[in-house]
PDB file of N, CA and C in Angstrom:
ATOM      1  N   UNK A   1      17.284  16.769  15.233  1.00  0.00           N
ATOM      2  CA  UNK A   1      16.633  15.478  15.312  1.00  0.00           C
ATOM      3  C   UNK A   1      17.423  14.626  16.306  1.00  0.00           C
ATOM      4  N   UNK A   2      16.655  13.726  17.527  1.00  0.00           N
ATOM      5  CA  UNK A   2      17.144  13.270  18.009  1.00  0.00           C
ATOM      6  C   UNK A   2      17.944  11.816  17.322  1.00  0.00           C
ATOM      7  N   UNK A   3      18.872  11.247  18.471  1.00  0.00           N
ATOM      8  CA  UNK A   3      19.667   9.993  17.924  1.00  0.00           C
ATOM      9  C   UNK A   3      18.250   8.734  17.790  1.00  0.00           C
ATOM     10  N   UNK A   4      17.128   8.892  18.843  1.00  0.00           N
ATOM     11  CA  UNK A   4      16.418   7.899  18.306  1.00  0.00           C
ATOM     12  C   UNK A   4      15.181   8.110  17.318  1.00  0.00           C
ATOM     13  N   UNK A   5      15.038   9.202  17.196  1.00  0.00           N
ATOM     14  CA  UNK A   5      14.579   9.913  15.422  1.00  0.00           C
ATOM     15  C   UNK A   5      14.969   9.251  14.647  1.00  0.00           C
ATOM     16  N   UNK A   6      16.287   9.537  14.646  1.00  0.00           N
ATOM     17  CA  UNK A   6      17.485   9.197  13.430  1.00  0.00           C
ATOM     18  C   UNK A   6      17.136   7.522  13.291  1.00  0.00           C
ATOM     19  N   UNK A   7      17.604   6.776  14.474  1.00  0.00           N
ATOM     20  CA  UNK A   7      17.448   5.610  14.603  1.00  0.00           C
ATOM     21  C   UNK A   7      15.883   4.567  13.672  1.00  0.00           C
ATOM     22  N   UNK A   8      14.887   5.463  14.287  1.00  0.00           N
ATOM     23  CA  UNK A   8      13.966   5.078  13.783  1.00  0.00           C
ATOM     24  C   UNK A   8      13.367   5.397  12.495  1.00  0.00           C
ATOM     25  N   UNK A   9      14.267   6.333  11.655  1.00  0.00           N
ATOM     26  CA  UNK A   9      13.617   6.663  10.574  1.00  0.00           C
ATOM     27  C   UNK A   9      14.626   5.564   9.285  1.00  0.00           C
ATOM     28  N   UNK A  10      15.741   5.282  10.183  1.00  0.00           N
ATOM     29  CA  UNK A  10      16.855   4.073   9.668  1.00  0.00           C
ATOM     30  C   UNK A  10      15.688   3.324   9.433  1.00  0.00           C
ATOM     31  N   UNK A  11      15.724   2.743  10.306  1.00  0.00           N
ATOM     32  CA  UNK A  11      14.899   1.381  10.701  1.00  0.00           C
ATOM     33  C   UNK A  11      13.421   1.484   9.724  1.00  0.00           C
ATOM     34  N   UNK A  12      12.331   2.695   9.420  1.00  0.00           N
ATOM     35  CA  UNK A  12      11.486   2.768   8.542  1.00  0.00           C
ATOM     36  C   UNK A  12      11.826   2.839   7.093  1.00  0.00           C
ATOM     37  N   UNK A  13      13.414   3.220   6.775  1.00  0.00           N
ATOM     38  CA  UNK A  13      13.907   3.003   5.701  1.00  0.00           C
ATOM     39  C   UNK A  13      14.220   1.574   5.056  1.00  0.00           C
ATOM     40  N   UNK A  14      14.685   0.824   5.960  1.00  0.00           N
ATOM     41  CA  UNK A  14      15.220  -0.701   5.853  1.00  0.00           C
ATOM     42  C   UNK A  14      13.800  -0.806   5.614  1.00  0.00           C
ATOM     43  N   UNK A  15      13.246  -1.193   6.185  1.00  0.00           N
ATOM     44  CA  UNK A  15      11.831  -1.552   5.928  1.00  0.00           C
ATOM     45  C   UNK A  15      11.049  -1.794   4.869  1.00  0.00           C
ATOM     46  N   UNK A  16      10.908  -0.264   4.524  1.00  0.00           N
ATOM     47  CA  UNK A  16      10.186   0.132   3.071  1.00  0.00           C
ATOM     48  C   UNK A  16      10.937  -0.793   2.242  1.00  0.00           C
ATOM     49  N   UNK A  17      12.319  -0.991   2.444  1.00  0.00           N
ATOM     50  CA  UNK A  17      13.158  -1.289   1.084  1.00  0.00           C
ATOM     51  C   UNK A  17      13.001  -2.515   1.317  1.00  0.00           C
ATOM     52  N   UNK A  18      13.335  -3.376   2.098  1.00  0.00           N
ATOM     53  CA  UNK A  18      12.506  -4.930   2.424  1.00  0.00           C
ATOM     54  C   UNK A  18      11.237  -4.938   1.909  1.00  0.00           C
ATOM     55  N   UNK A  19      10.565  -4.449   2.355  1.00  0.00           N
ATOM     56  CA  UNK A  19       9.079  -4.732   1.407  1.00  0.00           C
ATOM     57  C   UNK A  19       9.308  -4.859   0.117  1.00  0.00           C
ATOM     58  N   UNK A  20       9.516  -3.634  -0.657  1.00  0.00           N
ATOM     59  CA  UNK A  20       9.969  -3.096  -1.814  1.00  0.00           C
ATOM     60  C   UNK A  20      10.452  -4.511  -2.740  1.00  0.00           C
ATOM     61  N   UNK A  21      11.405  -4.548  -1.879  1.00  0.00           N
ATOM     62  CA  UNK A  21      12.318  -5.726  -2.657  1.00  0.00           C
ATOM     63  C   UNK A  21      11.150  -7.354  -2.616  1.00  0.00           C
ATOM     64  N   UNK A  22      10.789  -7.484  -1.259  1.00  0.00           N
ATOM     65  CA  UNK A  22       9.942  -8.316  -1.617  1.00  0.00           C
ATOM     66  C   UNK A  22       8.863  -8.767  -2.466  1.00  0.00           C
ATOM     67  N   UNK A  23       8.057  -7.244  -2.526  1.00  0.00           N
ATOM     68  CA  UNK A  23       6.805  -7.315  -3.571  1.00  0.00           C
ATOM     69  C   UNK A  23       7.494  -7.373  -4.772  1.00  0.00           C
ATOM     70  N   UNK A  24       8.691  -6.905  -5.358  1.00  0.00           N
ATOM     71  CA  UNK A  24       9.058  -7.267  -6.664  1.00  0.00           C
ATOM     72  C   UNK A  24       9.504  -8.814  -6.532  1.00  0.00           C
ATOM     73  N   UNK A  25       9.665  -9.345  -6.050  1.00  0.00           N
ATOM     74  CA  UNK A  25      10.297 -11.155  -5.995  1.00  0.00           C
ATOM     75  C   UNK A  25       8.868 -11.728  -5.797  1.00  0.00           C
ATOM     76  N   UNK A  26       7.667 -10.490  -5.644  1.00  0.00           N
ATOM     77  CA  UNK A  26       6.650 -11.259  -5.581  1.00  0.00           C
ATOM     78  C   UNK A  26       6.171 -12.453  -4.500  1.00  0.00           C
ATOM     79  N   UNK A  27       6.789 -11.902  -3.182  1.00  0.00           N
ATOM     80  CA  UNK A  27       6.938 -12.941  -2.247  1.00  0.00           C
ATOM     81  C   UNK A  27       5.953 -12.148  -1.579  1.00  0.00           C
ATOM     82  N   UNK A  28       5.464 -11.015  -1.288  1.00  0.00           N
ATOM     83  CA  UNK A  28       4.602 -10.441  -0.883  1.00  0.00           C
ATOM     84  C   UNK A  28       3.705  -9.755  -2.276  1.00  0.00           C
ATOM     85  N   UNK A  29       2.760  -9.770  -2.014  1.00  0.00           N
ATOM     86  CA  UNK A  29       2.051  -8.781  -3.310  1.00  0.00           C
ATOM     87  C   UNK A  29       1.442  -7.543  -2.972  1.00  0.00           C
ATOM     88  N   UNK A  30       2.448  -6.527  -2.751  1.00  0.00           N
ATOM     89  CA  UNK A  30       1.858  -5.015  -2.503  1.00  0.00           C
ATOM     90  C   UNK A  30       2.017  -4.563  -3.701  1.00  0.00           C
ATOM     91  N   UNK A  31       0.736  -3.552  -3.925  1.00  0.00           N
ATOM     92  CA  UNK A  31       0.883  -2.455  -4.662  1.00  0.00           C
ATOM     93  C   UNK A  31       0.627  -1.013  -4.512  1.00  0.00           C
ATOM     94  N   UNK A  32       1.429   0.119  -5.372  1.00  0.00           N
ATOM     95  CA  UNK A  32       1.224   1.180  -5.120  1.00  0.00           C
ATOM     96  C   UNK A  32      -0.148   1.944  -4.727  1.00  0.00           C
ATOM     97  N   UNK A  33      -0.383   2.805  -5.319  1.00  0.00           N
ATOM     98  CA  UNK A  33      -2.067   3.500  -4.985  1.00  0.00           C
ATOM     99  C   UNK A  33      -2.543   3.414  -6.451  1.00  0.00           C
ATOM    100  N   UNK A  34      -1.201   4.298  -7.266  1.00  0.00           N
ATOM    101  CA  UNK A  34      -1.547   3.760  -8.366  1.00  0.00           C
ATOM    102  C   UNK A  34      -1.617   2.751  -8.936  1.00  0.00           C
ATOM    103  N   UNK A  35      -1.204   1.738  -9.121  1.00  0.00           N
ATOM    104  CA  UNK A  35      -1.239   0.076  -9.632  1.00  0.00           C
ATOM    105  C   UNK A  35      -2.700  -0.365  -8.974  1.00  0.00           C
ATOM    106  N   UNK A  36      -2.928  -0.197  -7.618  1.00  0.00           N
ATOM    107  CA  UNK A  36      -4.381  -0.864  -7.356  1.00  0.00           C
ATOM    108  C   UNK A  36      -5.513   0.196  -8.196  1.00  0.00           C
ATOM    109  N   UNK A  37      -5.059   1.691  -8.346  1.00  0.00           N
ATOM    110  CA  UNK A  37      -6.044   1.916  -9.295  1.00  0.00           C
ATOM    111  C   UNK A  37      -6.212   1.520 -10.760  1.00  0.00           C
ATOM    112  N   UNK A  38      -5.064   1.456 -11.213  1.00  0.00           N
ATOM    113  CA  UNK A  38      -5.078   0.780 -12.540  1.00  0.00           C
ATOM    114  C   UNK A  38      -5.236  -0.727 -12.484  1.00  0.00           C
ATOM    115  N   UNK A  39      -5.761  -1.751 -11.563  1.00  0.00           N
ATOM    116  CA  UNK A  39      -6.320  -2.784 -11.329  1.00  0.00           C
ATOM    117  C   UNK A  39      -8.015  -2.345 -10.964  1.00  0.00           C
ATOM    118  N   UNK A  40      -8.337  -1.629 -10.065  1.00  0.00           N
ATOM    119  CA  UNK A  40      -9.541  -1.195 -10.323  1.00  0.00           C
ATOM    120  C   UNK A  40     -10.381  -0.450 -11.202  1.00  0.00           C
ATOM    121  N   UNK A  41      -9.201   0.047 -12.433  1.00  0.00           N
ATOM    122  CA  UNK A  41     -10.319   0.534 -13.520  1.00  0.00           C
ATOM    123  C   UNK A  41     -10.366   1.958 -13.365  1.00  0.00           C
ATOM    124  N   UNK A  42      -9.498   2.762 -11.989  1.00  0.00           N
ATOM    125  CA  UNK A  42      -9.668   4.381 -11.619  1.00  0.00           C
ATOM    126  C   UNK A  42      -8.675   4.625 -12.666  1.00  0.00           C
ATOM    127  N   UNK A  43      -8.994   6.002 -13.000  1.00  0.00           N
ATOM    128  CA  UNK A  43      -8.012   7.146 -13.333  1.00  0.00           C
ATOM    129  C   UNK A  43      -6.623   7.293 -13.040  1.00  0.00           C
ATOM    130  N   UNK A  44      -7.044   7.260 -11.349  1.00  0.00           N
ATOM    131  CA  UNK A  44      -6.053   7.875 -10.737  1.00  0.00           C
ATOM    132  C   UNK A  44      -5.694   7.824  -9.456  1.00  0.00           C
ATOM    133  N   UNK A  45      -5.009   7.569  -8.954  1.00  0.00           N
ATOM    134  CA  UNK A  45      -4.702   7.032  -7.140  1.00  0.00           C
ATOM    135  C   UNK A  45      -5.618   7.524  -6.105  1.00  0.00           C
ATOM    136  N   UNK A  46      -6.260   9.389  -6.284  1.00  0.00           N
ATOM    137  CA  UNK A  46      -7.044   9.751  -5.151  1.00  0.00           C
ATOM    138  C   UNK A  46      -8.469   9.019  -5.205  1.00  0.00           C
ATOM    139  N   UNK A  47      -8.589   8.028  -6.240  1.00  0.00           N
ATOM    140  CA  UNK A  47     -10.034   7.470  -6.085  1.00  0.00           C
ATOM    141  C   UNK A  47      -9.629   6.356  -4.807  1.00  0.00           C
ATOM    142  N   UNK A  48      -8.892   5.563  -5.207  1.00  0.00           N
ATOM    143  CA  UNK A  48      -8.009   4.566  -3.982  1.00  0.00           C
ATOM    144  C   UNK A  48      -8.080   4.917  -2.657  1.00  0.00           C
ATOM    145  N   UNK A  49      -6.867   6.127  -2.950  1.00  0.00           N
ATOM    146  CA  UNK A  49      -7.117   6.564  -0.936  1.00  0.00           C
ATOM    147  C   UNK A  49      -8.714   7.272  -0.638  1.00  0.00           C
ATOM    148  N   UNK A  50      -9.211   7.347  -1.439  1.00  0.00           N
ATOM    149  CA  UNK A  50     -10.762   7.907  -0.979  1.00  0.00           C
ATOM    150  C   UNK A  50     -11.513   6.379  -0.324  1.00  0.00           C
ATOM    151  N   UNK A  51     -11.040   5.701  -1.005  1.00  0.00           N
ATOM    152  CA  UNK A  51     -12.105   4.116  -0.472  1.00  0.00           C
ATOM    153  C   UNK A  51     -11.221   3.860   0.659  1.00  0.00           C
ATOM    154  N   UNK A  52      -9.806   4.117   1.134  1.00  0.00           N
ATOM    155  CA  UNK A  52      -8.965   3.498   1.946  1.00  0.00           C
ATOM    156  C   UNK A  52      -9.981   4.300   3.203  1.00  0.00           C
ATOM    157  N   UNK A  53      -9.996   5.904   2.901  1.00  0.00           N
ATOM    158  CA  UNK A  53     -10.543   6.568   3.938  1.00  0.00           C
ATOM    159  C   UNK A  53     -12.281   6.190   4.472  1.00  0.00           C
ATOM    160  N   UNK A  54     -12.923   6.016   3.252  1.00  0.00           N
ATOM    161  CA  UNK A  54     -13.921   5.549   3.530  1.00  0.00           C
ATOM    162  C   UNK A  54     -14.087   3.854   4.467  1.00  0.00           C
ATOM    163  N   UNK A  55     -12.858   3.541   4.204  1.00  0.00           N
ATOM    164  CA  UNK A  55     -13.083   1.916   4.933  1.00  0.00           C
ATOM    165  C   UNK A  55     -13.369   1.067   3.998  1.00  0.00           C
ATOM    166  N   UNK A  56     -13.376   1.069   3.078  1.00  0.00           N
ATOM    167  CA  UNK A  56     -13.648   0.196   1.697  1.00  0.00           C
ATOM    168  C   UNK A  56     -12.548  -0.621   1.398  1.00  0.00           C
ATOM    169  N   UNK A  57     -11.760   0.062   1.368  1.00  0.00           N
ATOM    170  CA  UNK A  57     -10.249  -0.605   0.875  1.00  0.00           C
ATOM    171  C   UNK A  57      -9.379  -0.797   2.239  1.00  0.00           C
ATOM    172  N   UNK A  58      -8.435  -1.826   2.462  1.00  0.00           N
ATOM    173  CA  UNK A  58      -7.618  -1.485   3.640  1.00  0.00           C
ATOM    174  C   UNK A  58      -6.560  -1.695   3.010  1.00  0.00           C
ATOM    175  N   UNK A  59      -5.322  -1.002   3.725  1.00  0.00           N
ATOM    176  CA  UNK A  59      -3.629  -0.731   3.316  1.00  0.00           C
ATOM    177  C   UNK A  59      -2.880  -0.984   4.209  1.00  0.00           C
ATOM    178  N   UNK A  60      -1.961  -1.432   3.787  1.00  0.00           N
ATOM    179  CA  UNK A  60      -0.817  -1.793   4.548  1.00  0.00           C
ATOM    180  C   UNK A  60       0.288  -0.502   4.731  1.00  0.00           C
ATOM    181  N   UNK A  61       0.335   0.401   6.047  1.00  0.00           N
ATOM    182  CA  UNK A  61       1.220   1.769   6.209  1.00  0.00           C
ATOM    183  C   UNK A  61       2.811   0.833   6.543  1.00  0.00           C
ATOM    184  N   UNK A  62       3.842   1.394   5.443  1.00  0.00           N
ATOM    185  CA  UNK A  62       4.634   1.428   5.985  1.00  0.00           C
ATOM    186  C   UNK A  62       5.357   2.853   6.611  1.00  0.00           C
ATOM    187  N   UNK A  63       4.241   3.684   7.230  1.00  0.00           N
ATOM    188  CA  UNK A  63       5.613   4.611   7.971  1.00  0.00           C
ATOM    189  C   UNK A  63       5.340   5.643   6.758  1.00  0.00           C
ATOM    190  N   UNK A  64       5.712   6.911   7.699  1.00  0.00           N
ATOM    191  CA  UNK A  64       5.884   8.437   6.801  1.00  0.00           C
ATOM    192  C   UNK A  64       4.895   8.509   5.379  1.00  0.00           C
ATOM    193  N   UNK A  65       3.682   7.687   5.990  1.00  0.00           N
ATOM    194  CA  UNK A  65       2.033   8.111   5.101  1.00  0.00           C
ATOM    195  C   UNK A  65       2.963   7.251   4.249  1.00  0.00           C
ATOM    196  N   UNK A  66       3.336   6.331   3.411  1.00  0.00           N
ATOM    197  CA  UNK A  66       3.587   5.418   3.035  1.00  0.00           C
ATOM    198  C   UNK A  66       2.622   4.039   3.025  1.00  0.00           C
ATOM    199  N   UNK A  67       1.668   4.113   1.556  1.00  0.00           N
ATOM    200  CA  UNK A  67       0.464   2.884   1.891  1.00  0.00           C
ATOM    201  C   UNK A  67       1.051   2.262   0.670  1.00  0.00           C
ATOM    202  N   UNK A  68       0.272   1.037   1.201  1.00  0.00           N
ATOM    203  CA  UNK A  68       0.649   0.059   0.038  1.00  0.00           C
ATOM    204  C   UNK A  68      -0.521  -0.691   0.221  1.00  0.00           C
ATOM    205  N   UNK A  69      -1.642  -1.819  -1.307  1.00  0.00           N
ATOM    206  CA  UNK A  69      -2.174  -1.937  -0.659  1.00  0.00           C
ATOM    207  C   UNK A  69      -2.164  -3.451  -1.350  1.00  0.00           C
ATOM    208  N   UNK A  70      -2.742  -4.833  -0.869  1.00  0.00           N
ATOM    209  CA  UNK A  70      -2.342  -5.604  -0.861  1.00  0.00           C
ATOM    210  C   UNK A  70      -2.939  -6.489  -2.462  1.00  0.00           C
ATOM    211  N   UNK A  71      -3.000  -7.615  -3.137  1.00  0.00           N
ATOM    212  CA  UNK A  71      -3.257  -7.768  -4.488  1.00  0.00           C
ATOM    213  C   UNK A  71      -4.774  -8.458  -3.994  1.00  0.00           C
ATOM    214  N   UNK A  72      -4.367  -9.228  -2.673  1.00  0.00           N
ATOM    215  CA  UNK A  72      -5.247 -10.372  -2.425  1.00  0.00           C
ATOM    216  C   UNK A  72      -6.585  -9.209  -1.647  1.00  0.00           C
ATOM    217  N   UNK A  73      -6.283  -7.950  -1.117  1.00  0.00           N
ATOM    218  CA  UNK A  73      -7.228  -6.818  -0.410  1.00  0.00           C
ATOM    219  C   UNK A  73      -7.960  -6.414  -1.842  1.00  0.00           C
ATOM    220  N   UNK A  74      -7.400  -6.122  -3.024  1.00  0.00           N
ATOM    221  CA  UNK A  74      -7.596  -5.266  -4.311  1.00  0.00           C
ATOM    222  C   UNK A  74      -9.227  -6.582  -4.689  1.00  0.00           C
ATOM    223  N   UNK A  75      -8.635  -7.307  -4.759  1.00  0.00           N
ATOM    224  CA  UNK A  75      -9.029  -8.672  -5.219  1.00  0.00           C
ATOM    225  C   UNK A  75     -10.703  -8.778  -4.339  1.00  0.00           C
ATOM    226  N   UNK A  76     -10.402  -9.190  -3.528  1.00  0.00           N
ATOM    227  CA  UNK A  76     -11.697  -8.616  -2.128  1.00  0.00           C
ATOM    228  C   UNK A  76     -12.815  -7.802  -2.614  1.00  0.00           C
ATOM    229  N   UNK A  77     -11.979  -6.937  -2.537  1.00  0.00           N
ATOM    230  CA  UNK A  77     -13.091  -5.333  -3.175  1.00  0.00           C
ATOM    231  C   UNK A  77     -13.500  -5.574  -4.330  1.00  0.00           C
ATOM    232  N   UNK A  78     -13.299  -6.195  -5.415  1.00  0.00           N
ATOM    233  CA  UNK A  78     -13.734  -6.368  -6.493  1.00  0.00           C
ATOM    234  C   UNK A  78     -14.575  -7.791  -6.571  1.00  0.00           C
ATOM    235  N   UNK A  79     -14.415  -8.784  -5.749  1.00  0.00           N
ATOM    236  CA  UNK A  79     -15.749  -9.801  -5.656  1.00  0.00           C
ATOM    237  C   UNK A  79     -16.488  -8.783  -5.288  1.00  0.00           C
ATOM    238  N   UNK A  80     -16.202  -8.386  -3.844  1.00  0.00           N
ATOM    239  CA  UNK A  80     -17.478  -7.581  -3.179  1.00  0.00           C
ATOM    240  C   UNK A  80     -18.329  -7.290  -3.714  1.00  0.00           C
ATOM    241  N   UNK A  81     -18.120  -6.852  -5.019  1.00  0.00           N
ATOM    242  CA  UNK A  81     -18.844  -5.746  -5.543  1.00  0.00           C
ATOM    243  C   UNK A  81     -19.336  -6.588  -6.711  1.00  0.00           C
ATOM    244  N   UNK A  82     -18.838  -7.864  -7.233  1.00  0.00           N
ATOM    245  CA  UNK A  82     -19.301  -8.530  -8.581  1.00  0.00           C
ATOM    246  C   UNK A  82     -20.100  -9.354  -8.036  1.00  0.00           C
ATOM    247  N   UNK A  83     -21.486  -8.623  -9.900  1.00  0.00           N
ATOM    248  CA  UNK A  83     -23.480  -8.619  -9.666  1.00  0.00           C
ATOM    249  C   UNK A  83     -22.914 -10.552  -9.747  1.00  0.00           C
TER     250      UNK A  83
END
């Protein structure tokens, strides 16, 4: 692996963990795949990335397929859809 591999997978690490730390202080509101499915009522996370793929849902990538997806996006999709 090169030195700016290395460099940049640093740098996607800091990252994740900045987020991380943020959405728990609740200064950002990401959630897992699972948590937005257990806010939408799914089973199970592949219902989630199925709507992400379909375009239904959008996510926030941090890096190395790493989604997160947002409370206020979760939120969206569920007016959308309320009769």
């Amino acid at each position: 692996m090169s030195l700016e591999q290395q460099i940049e997978d640093i740098v996607r690490k800091v990252i994740r963990e900045e987020l991380a730390r943020q959405s728990r202080d609740e200064e950002i509101d990401l959630l897992t795949a699972d948590q937005a499915a257990e806010r939408l009522g799914y089973s199970d996370r592949h219902s989630v990335y199925k709507l992400k793929r379909e375009g239904k849902l959008k996510a926030v990538s941090l890096g190395d397929s790493t989604l997160r997806f947002s409370k206020a996006e979760v939120r969206r999709f569920i007016e959308a859809r309320t009769a």
